[in-house]
Protein backbone atom coordinates (compact mmCIF):
# COMPACT_ATOMS: atom_id res chain seq x y z
CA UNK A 1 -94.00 -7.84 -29.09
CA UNK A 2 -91.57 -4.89 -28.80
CA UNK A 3 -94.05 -2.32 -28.88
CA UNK A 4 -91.43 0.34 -27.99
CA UNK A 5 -90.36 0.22 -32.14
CA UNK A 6 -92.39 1.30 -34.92
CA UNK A 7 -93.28 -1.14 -37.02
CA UNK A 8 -91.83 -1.27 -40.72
CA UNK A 9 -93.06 -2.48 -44.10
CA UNK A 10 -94.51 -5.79 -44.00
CA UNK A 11 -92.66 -8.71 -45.73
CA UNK A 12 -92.77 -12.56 -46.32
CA UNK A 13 -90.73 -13.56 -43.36
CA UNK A 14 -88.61 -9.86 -42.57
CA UNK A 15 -89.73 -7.19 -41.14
CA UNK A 16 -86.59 -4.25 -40.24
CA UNK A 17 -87.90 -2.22 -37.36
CA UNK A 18 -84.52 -0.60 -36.85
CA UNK A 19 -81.48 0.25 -38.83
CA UNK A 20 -78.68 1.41 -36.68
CA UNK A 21 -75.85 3.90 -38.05
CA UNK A 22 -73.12 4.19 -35.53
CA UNK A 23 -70.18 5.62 -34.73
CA UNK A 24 -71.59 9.26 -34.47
CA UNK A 25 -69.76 11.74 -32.39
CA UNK A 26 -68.88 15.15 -31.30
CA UNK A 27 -67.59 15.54 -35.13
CA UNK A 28 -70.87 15.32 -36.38
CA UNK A 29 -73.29 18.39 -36.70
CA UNK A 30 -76.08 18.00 -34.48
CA UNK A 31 -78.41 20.05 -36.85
CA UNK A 32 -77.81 17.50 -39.62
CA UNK A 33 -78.56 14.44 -37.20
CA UNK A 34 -82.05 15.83 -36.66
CA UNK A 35 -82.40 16.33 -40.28
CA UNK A 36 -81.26 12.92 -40.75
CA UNK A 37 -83.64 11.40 -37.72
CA UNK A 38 -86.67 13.04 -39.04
CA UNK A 39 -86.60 12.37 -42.37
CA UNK A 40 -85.76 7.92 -41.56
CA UNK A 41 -87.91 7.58 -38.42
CA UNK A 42 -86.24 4.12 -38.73
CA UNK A 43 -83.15 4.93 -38.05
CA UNK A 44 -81.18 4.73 -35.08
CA UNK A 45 -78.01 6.78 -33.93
CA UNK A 46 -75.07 4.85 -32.00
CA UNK A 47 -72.43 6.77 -29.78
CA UNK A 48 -69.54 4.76 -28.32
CA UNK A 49 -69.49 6.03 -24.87
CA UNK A 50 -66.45 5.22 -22.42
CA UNK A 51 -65.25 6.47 -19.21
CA UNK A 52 -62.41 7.92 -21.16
CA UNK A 53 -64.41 10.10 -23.85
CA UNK A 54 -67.84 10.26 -21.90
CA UNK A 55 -67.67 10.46 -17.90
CA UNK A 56 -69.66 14.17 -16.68
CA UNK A 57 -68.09 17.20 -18.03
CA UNK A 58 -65.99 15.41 -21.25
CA UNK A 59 -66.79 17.14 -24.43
CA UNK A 60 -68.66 14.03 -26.06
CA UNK A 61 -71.20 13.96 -22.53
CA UNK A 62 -71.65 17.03 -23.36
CA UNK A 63 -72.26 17.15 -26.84
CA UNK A 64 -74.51 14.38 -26.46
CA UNK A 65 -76.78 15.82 -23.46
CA UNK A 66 -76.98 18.93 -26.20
CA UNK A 67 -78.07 16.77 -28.18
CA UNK A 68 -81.06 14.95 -26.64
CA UNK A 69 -82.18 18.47 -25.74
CA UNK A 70 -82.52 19.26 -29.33
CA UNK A 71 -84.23 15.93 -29.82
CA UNK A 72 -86.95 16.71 -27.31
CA UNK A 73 -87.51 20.21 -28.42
CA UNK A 74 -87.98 18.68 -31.87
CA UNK A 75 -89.94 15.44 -30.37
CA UNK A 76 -87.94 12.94 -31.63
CA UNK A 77 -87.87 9.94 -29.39
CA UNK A 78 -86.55 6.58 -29.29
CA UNK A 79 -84.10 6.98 -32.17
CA UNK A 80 -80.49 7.02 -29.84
CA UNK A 81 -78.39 4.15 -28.78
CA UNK A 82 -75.06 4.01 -26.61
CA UNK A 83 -72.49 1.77 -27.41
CA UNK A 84 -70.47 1.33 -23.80
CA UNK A 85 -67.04 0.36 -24.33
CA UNK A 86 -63.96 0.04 -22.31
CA UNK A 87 -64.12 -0.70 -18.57
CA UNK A 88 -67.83 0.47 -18.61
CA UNK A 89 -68.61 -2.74 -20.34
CA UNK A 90 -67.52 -4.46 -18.00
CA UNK A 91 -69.14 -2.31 -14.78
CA UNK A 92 -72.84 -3.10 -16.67
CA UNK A 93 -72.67 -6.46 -18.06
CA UNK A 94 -70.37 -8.58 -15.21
CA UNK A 95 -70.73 -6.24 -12.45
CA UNK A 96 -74.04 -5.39 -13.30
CA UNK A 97 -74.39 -1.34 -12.47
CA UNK A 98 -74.65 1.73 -14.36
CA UNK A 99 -71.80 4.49 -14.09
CA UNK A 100 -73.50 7.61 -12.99
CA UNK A 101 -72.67 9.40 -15.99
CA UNK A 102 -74.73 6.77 -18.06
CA UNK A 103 -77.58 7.10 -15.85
CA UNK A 104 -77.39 11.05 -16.17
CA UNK A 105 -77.60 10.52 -20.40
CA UNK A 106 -80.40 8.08 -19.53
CA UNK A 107 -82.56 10.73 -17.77
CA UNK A 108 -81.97 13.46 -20.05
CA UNK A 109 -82.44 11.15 -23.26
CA UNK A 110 -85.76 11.56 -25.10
CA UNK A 111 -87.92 8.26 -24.90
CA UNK A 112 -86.58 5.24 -24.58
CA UNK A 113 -82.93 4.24 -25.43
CA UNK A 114 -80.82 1.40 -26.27
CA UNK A 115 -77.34 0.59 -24.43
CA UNK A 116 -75.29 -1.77 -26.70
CA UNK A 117 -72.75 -3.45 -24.02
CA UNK A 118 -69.72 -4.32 -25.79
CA UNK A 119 -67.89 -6.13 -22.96
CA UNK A 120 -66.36 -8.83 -25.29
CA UNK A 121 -65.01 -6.18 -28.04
CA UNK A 122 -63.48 -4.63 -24.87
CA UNK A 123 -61.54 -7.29 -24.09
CA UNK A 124 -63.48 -8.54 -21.03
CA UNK A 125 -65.65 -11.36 -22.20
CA UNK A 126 -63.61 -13.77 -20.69
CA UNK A 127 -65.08 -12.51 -17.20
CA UNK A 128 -67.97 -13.30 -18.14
CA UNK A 129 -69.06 -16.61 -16.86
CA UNK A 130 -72.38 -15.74 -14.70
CA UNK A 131 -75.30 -13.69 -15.95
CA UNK A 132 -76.69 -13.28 -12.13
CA UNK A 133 -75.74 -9.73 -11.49
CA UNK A 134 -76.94 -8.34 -15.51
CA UNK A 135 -80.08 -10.46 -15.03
CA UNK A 136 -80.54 -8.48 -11.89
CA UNK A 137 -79.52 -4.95 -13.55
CA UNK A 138 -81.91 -5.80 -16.44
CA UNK A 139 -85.18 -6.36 -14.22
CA UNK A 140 -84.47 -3.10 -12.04
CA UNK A 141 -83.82 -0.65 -15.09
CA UNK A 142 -87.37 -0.19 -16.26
CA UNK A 143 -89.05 0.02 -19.56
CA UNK A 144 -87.03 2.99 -20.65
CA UNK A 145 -83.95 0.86 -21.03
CA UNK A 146 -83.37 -1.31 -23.77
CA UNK A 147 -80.09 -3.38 -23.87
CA UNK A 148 -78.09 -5.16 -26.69
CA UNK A 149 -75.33 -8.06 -26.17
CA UNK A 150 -73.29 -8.39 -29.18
CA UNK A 151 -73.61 -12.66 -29.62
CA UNK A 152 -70.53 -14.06 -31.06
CA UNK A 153 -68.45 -17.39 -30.14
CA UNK A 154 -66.93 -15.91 -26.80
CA UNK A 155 -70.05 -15.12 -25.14
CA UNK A 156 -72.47 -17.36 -26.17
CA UNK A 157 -72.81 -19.34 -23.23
CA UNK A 158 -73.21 -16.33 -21.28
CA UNK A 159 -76.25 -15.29 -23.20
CA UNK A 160 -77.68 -18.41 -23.66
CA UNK A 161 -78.03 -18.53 -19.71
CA UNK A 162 -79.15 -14.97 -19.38
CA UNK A 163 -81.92 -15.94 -21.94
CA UNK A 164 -82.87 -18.47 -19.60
CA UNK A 165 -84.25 -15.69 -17.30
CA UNK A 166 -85.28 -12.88 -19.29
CA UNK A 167 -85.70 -12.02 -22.57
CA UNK A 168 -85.82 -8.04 -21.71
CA UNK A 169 -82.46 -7.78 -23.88
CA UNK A 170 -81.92 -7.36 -27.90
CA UNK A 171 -79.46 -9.88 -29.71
CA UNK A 172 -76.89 -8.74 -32.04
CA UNK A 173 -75.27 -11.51 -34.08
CA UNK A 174 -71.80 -9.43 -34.86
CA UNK A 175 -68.91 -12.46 -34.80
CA UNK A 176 -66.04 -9.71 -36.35
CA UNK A 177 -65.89 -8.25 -32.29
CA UNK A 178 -66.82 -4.85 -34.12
CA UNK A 179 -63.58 -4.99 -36.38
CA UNK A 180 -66.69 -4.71 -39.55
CA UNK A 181 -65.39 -8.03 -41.22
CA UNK A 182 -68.23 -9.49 -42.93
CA UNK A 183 -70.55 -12.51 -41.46
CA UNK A 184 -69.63 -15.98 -43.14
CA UNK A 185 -73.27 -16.81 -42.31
CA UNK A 186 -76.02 -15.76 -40.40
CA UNK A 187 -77.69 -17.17 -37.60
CA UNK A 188 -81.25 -17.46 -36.19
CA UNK A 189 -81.97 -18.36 -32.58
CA UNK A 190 -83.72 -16.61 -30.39
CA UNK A 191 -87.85 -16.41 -30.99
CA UNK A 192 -89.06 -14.17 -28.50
CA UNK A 193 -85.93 -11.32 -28.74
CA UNK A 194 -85.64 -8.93 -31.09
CA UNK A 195 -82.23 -9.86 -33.14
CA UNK A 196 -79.94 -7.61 -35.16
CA UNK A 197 -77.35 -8.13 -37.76
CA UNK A 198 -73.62 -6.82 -37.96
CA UNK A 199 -70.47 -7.19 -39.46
CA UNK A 200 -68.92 -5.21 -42.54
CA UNK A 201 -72.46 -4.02 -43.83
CA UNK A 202 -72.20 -1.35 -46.36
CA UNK A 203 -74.26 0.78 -48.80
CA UNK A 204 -72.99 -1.43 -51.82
CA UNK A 205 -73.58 -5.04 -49.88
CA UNK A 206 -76.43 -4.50 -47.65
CA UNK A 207 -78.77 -5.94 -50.57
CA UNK A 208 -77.26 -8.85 -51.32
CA UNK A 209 -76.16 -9.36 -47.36
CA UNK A 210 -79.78 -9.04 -46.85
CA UNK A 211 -81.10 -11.94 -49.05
CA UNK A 212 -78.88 -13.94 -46.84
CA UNK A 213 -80.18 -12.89 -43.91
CA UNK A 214 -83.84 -13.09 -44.92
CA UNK A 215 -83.03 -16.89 -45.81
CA UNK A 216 -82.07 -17.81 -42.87
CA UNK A 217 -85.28 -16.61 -40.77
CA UNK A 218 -87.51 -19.49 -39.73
CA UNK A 219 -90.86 -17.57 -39.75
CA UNK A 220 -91.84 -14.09 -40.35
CA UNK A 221 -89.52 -12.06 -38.13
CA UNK A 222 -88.71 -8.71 -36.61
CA UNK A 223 -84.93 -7.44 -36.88
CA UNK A 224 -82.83 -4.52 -37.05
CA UNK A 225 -79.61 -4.06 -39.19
CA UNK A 226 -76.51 -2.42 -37.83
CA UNK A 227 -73.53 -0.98 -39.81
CA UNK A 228 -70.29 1.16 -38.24
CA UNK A 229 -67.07 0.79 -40.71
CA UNK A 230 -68.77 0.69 -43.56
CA UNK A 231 -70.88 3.98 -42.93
CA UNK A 232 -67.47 6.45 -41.37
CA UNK A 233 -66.05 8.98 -42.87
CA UNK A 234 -63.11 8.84 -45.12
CA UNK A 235 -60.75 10.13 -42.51
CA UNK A 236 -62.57 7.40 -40.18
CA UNK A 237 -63.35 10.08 -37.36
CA UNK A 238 -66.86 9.78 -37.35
CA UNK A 239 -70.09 8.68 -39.16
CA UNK A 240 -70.86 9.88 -42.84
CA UNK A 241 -74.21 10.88 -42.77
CA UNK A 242 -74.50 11.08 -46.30
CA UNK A 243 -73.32 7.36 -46.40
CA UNK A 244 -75.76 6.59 -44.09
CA UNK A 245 -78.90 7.80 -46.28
CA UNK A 246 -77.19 5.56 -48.80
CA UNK A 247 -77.07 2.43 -46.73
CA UNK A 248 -80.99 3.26 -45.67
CA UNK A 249 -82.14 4.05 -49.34
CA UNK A 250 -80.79 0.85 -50.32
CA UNK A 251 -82.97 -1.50 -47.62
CA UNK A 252 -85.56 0.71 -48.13
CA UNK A 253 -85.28 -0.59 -52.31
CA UNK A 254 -84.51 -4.16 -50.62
CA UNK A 255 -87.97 -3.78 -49.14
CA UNK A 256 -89.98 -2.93 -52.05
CA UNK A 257 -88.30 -5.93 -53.97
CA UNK A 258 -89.19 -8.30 -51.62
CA UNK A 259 -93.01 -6.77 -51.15
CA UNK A 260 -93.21 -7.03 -55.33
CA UNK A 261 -91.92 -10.74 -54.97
CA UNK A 262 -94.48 -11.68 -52.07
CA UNK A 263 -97.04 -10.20 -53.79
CA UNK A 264 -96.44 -12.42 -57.23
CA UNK A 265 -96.12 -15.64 -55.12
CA UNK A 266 -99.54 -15.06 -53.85
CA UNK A 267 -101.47 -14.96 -57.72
């Protein structure tokens, strides 16, 4: 199942194939995002792309088409997602097409690549009441495409039909609307998607917001872990790399706690 992810450390019932940092942009030095990339080959980049800030010719299309071409030259692959905001939302998940300037970052992207569609966080979730026209986007894009639907209280009936259909999409359970306030509880519902967790992770909770996660999983499962606010930079322009080694070094300790606990229940 979801062979396009490398698979991570083995564990009693989680297993993280992903660990998404977002909110990188045209502030951050492309250089240190390879650095970054190669050294956590777990790790996943998220831009916020809009028509505003990313349409052919705007300096963050741009920076990221320089930027997959330094990715390929240094064959990295699969490790890039877009996060389409604004009225783009909207044109993919309820109108269900591609702007032309996605499509171009699709081609030139290295591997395969993720589009997060935050239609709700964009204010348009209450347009969403039929998952025909997605369902048909998602079965014409191909393997190189991966999309994620934020799953939160507005839009769950929407998903829960799409699910109905297809399960080429990933799940993240984020119920702040991408504001970073942290989950009251965590959820489990989907067996045969690949689900991610959000809201207000940070380098100095993602352990014990972890354990709580991990509870909740009926069965050994595969999940990725997503974190925005809590990984920016002071001034809140852009991602903190720095933080974001943090954040990884501490689910990568997470892991080897858990391992060292499986390992005793078995003797």
């Amino acid at each position: 199942m979801l062979s396009y992810f490398k698979k991570g450390t083995q564990m009693k019932s989680l297993e993280i194939l992903k660990i998404s940092c977002c909110g990188a942009n045209e502030f951050n030095d492309i250089n240190e995002i390879l650095a970054f990339l190669k050294l956590n080959p777990r790790a996943e980049i998220g831009f916020g792309v809009s028509s505003q800030n990313s349409s052919q010719g705007e300096v963050r299309y741009n920076y990221i088409s320089h930027l997959f071409q330094m990715l390929s030259e240094n064959s990295i692959k699969n490790q890039v997602a877009l996060h389409i905001n604004r009225e783009w939302s909207k044109t993919v998940a309820i109108d269900g097409k591609l702007p032309e300037s996605i499509l171009n970052l699709i081609k030139l992207a290295p591997g395969n690549i993720r589009l997060q569609v935050n239609y709700v966080g964009s204010g348009y979730g209450t347009l969403a009441k039929n998952p025909k026209k997605f369902y048909k986007l998602i079965e014409s894009s191909g393997e190189k495409i991966r999309y994620i639907l934020p799953f939160n209280s507005v839009n769950e009936n929407f998903i829960m039909a799409l699910s109905k259909g297809t399960n080429k999409f990933d799940v993240l359970y984020d119920n702040s609307f991408g504001t970073g306030k942290s989950a009251e509880n965590y959820k489990f519902l989907f067996k045969n998607q690949l689900q991610g967790y959000a809201g207000g992770l940070s380098p100095d909770n993602i352990k014990k917001e972890l354990n709580k996660i991990n509870a909740v999983q009926k069965e050994r499962s595969e999940i990725w872990i997503d974190a925005e606010s809590g990984l920016r930079k002071d001034n809140l322009n852009t991602l903190d790399l720095k933080k974001a080694q943090s954040f990884l070094n501490n689910i990568y300790a997470w892991e080897k706690t858990i391992n060292r606990q499986s390992i005793c229940e078995r003797f």
